[in-house]
PDB file of N, CA and C in Angstrom:
ATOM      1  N   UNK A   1      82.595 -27.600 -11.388  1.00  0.00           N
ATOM      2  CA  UNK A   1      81.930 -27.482 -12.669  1.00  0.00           C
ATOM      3  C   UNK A   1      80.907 -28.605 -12.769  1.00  0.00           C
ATOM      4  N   UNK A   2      79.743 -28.128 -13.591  1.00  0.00           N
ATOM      5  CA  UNK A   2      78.976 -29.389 -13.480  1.00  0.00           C
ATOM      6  C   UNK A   2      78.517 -29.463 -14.801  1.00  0.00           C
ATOM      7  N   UNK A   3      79.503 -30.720 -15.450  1.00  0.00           N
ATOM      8  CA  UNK A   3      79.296 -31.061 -16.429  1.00  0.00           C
ATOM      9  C   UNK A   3      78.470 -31.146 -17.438  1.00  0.00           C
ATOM     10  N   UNK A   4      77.219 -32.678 -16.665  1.00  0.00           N
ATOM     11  CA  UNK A   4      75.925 -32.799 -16.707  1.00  0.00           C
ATOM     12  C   UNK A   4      74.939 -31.886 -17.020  1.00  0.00           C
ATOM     13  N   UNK A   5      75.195 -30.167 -16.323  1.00  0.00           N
ATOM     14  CA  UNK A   5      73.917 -29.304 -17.035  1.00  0.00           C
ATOM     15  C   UNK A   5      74.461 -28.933 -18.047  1.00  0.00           C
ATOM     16  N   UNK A   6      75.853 -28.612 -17.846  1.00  0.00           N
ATOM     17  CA  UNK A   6      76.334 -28.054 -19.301  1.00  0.00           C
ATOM     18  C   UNK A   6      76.141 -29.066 -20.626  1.00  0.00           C
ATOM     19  N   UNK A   7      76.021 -30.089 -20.556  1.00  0.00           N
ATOM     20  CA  UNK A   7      75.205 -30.850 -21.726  1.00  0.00           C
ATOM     21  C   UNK A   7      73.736 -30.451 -21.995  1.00  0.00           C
ATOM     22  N   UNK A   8      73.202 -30.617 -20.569  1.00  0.00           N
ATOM     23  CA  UNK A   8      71.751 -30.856 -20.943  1.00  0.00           C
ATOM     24  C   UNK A   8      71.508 -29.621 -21.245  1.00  0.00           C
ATOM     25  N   UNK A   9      71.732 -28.050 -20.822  1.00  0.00           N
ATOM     26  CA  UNK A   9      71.297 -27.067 -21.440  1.00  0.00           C
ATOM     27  C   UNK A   9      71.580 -26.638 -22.817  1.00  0.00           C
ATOM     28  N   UNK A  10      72.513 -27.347 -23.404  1.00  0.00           N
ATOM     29  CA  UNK A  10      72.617 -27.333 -24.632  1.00  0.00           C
ATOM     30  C   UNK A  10      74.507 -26.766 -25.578  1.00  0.00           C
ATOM     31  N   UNK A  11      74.399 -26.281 -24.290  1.00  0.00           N
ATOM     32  CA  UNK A  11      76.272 -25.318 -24.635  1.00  0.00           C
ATOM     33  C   UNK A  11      76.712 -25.729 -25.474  1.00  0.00           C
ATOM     34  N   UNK A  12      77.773 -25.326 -26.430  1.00  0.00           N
ATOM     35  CA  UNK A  12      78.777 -25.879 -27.782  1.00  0.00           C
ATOM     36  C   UNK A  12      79.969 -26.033 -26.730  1.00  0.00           C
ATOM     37  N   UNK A  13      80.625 -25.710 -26.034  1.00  0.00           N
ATOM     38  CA  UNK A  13      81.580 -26.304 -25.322  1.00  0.00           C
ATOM     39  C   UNK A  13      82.027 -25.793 -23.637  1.00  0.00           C
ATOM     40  N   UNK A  14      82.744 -26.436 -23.287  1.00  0.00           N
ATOM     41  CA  UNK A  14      83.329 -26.682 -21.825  1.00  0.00           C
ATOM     42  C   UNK A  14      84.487 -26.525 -21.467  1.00  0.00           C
ATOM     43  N   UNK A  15      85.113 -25.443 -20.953  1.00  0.00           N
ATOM     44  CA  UNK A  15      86.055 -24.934 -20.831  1.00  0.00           C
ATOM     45  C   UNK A  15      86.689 -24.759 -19.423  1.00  0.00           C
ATOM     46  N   UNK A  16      87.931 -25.215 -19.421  1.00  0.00           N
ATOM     47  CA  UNK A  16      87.927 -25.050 -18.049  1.00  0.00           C
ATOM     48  C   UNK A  16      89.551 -25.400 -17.617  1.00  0.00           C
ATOM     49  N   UNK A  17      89.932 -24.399 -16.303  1.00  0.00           N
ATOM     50  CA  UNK A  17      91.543 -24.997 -16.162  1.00  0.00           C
ATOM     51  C   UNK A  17      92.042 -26.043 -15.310  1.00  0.00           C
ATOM     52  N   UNK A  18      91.424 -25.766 -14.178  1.00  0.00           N
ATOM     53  CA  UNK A  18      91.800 -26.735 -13.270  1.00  0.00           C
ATOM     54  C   UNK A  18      91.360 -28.212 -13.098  1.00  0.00           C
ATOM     55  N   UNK A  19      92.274 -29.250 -13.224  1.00  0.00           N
ATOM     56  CA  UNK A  19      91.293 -30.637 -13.303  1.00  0.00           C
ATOM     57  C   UNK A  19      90.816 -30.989 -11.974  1.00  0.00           C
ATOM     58  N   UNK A  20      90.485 -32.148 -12.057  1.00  0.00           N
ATOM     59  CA  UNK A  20      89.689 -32.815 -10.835  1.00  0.00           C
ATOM     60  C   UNK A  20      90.688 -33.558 -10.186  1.00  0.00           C
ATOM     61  N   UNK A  21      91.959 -34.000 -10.913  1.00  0.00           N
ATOM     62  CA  UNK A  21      92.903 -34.759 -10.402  1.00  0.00           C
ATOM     63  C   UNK A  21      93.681 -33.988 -10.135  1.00  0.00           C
ATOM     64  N   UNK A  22      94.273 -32.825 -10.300  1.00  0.00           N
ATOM     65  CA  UNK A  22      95.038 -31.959  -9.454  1.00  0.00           C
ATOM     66  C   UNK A  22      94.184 -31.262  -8.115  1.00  0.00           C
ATOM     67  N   UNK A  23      92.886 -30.942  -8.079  1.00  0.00           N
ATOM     68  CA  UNK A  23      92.163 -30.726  -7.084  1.00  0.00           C
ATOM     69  C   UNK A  23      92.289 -31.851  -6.082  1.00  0.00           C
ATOM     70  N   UNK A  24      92.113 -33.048  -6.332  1.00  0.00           N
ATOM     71  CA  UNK A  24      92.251 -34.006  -5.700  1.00  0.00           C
ATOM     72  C   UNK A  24      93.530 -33.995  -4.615  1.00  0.00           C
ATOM     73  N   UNK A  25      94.345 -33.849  -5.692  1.00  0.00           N
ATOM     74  CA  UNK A  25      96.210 -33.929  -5.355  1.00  0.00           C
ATOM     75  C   UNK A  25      95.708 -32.431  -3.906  1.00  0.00           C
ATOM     76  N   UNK A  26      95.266 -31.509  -4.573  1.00  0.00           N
ATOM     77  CA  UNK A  26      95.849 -30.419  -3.722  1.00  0.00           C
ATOM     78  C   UNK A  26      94.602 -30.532  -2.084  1.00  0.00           C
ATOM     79  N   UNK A  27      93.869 -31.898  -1.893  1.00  0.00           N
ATOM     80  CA  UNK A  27      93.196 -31.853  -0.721  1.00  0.00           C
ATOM     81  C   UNK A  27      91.791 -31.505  -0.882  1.00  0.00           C
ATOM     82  N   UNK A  28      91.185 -31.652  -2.187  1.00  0.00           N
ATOM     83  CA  UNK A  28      89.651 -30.826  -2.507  1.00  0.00           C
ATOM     84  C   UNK A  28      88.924 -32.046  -2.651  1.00  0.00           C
ATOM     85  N   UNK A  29      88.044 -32.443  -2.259  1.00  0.00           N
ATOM     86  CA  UNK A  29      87.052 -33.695  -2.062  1.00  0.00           C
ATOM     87  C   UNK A  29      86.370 -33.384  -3.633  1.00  0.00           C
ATOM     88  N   UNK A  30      86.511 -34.031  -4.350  1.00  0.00           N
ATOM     89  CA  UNK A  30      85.944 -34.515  -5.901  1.00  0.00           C
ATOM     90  C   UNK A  30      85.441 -35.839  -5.740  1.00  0.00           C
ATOM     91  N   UNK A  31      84.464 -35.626  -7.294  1.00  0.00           N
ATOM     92  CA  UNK A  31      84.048 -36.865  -7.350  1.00  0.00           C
ATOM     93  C   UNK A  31      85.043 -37.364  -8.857  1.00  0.00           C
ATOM     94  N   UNK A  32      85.201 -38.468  -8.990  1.00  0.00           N
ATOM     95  CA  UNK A  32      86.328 -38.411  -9.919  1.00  0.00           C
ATOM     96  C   UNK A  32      85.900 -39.151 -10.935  1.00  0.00           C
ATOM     97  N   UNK A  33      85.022 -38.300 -11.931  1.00  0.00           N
ATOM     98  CA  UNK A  33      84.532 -38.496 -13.157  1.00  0.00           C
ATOM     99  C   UNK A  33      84.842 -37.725 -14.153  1.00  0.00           C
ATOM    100  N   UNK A  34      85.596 -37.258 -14.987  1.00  0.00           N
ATOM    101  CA  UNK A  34      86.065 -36.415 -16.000  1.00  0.00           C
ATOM    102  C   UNK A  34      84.715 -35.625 -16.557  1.00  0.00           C
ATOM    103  N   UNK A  35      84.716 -34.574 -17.286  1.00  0.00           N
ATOM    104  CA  UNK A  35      84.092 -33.683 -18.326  1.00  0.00           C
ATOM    105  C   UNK A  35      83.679 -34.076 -19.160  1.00  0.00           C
ATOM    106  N   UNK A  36      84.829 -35.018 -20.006  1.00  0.00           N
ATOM    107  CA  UNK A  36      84.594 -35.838 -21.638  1.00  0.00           C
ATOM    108  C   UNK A  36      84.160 -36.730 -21.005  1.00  0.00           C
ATOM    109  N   UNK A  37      83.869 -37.681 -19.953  1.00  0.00           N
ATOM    110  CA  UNK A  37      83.353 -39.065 -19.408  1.00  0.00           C
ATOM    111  C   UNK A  37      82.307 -38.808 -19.652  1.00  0.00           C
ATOM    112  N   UNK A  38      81.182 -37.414 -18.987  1.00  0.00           N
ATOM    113  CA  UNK A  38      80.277 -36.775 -18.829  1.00  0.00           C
ATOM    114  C   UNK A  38      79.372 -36.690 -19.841  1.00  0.00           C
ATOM    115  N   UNK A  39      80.422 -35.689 -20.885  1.00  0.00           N
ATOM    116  CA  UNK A  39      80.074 -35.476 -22.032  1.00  0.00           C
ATOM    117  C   UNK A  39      79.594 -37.029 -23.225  1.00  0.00           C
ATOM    118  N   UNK A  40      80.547 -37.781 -23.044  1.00  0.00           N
ATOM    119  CA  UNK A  40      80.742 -38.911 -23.786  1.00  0.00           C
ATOM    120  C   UNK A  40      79.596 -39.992 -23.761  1.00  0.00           C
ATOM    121  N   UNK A  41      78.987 -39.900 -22.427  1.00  0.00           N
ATOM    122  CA  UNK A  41      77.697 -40.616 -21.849  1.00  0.00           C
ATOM    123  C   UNK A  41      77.081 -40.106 -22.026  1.00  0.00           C
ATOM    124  N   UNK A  42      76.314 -39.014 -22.602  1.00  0.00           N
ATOM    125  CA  UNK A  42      75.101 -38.502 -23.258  1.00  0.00           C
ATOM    126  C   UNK A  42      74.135 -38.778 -24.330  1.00  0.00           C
ATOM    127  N   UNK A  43      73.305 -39.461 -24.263  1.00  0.00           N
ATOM    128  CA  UNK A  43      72.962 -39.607 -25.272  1.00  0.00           C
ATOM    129  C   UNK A  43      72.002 -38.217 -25.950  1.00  0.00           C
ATOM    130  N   UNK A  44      72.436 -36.850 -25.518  1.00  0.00           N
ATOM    131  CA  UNK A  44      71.923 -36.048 -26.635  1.00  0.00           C
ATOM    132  C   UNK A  44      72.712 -35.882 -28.061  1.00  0.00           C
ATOM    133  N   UNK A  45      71.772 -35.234 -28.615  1.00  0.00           N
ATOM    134  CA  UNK A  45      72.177 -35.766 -30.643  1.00  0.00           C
ATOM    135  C   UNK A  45      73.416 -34.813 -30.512  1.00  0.00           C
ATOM    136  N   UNK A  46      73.169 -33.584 -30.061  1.00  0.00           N
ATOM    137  CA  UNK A  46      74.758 -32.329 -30.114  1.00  0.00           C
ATOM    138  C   UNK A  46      75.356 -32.645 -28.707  1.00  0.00           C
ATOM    139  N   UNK A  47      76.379 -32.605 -28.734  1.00  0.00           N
ATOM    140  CA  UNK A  47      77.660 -32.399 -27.338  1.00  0.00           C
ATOM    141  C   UNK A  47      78.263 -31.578 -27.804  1.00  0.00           C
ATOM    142  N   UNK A  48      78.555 -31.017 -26.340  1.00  0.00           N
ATOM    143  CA  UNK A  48      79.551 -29.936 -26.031  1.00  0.00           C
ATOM    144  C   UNK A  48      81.117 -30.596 -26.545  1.00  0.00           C
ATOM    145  N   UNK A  49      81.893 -29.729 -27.211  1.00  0.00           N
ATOM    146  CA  UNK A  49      83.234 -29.604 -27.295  1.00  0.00           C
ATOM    147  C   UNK A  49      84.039 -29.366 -25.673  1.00  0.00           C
ATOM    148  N   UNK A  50      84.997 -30.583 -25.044  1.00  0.00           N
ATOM    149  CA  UNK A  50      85.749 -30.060 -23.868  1.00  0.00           C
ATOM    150  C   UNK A  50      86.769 -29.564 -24.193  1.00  0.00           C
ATOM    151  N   UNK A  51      87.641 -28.511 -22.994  1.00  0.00           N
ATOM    152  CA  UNK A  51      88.699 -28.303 -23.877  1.00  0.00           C
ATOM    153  C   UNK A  51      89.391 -28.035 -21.946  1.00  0.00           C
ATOM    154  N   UNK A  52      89.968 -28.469 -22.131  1.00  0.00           N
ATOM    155  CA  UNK A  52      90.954 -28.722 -20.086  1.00  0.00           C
ATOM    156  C   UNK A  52      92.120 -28.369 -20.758  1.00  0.00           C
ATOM    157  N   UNK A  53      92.560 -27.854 -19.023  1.00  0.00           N
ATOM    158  CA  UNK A  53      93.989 -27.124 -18.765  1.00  0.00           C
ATOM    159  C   UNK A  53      93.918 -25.346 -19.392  1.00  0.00           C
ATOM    160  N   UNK A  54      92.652 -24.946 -19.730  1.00  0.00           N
ATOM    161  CA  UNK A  54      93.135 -23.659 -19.906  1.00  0.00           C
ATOM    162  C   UNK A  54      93.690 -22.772 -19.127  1.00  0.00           C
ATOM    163  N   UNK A  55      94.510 -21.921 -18.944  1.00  0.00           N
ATOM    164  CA  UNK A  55      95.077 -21.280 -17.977  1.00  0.00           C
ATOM    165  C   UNK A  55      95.782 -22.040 -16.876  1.00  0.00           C
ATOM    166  N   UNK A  56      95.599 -23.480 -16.936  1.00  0.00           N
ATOM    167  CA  UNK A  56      95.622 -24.081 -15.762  1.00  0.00           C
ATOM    168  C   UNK A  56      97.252 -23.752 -14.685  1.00  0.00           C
ATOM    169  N   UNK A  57      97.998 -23.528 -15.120  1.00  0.00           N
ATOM    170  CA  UNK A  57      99.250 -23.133 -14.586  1.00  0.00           C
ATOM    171  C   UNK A  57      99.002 -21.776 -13.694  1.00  0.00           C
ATOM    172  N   UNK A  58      97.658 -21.049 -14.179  1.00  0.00           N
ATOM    173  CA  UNK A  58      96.833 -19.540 -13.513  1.00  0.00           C
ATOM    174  C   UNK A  58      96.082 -20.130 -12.277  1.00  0.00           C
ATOM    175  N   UNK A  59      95.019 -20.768 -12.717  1.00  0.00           N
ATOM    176  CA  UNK A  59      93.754 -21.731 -11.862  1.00  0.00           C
ATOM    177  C   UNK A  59      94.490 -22.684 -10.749  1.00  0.00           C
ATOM    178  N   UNK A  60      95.525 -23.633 -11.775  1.00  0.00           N
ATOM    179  CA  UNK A  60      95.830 -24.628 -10.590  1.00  0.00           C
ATOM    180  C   UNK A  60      96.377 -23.347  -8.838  1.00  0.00           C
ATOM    181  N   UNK A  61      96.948 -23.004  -8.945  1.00  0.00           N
ATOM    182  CA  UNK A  61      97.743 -21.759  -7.992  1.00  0.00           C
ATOM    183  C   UNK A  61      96.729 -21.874  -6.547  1.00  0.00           C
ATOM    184  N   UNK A  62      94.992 -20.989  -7.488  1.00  0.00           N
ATOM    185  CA  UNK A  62      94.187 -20.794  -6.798  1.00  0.00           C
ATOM    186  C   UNK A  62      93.794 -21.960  -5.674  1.00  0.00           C
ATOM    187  N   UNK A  63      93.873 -23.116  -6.191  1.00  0.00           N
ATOM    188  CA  UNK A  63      93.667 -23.871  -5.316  1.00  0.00           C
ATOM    189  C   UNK A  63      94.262 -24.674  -4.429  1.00  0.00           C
ATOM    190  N   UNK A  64      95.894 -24.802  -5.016  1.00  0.00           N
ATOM    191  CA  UNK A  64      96.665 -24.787  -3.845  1.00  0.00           C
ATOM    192  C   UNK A  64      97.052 -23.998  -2.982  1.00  0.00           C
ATOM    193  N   UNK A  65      97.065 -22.593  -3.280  1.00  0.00           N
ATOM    194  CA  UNK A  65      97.480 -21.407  -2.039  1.00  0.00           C
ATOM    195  C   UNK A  65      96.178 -21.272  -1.272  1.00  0.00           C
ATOM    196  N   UNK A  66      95.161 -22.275  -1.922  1.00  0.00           N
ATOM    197  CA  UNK A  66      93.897 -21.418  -0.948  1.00  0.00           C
ATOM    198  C   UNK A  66      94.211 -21.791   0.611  1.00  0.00           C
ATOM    199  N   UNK A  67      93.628 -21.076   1.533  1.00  0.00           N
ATOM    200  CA  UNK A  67      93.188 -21.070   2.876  1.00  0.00           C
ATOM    201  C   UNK A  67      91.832 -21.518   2.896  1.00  0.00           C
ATOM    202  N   UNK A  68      90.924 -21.057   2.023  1.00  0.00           N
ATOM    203  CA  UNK A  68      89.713 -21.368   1.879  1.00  0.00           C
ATOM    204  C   UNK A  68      89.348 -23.111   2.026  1.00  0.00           C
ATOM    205  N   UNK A  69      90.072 -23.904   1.960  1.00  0.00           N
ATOM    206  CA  UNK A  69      90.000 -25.521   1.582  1.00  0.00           C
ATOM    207  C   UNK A  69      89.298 -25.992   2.906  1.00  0.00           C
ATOM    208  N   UNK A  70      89.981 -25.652   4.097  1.00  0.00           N
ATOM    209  CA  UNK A  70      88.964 -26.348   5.085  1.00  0.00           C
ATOM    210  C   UNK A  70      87.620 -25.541   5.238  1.00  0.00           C
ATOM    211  N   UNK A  71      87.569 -24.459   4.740  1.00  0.00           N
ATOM    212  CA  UNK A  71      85.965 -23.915   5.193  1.00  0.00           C
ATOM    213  C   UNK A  71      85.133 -24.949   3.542  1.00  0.00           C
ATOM    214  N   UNK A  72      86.314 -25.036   2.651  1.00  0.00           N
ATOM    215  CA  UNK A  72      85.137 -25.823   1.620  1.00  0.00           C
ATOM    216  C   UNK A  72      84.818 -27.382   2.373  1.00  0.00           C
ATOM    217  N   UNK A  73      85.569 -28.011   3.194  1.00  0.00           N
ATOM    218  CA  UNK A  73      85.581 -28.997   3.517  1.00  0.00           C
ATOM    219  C   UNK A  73      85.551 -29.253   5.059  1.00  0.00           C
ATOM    220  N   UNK A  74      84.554 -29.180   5.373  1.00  0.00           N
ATOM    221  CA  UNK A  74      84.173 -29.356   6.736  1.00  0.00           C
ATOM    222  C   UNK A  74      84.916 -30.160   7.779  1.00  0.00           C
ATOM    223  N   UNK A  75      85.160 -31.740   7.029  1.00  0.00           N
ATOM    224  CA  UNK A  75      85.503 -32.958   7.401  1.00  0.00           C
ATOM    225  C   UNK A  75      86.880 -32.710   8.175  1.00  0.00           C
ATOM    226  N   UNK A  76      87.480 -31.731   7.310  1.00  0.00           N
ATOM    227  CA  UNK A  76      88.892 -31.653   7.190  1.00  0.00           C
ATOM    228  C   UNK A  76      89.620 -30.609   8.764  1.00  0.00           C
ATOM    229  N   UNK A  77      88.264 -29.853   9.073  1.00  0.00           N
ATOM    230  CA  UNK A  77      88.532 -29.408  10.220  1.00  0.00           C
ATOM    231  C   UNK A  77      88.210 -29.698  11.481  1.00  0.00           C
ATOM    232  N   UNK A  78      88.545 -30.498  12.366  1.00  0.00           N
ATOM    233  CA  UNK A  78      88.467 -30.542  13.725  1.00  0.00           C
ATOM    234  C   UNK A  78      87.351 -30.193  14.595  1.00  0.00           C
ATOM    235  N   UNK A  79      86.898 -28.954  14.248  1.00  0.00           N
ATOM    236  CA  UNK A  79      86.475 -28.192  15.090  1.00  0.00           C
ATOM    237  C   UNK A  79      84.879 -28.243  14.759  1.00  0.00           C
ATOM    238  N   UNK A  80      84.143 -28.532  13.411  1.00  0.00           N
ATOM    239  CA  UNK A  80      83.282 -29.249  13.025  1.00  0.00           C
ATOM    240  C   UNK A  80      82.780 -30.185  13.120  1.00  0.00           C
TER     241      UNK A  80
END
């Protein structure tokens, strides 16, 4: 998710399930700056409303059962 445009284009809020610190946990290369950090450092006059963990018990799943993790992460495979 990228925070940053979702401010600057203007959105009323930010929604989202899976965090950056369970991505982390499950092997996904993040950068580890929160949503509201994001949001909070803006100096535009309106910000987005965050709202984390929706579904996340749905979302988190996706990214630990993935197979997909070493094709997102190059580093992580050998053979690259």
């Amino acid at each position: 998710m990228c925070a940053a445009a979702s401010v600057l284009s203007g959105v009323r809020a930010i929604i989202f399930g899976t965090s950056i610190e369970t991505l982390i946990q499950c092997g996904w290369f993040q950068i580890r700056i929160s949503a509201s950090d994001v949001v909070a450092a803006s100096t535009r006059p309106t910000r987005p409303s965050v709202y984390s963990g929706f579904l996340s018990h749905k979302t988190d799943l996706l990214y630990r059962n993935s197979e997909n993790r070493r094709a997102m992460n190059p580093w992580t495979d050998p053979s690259h």
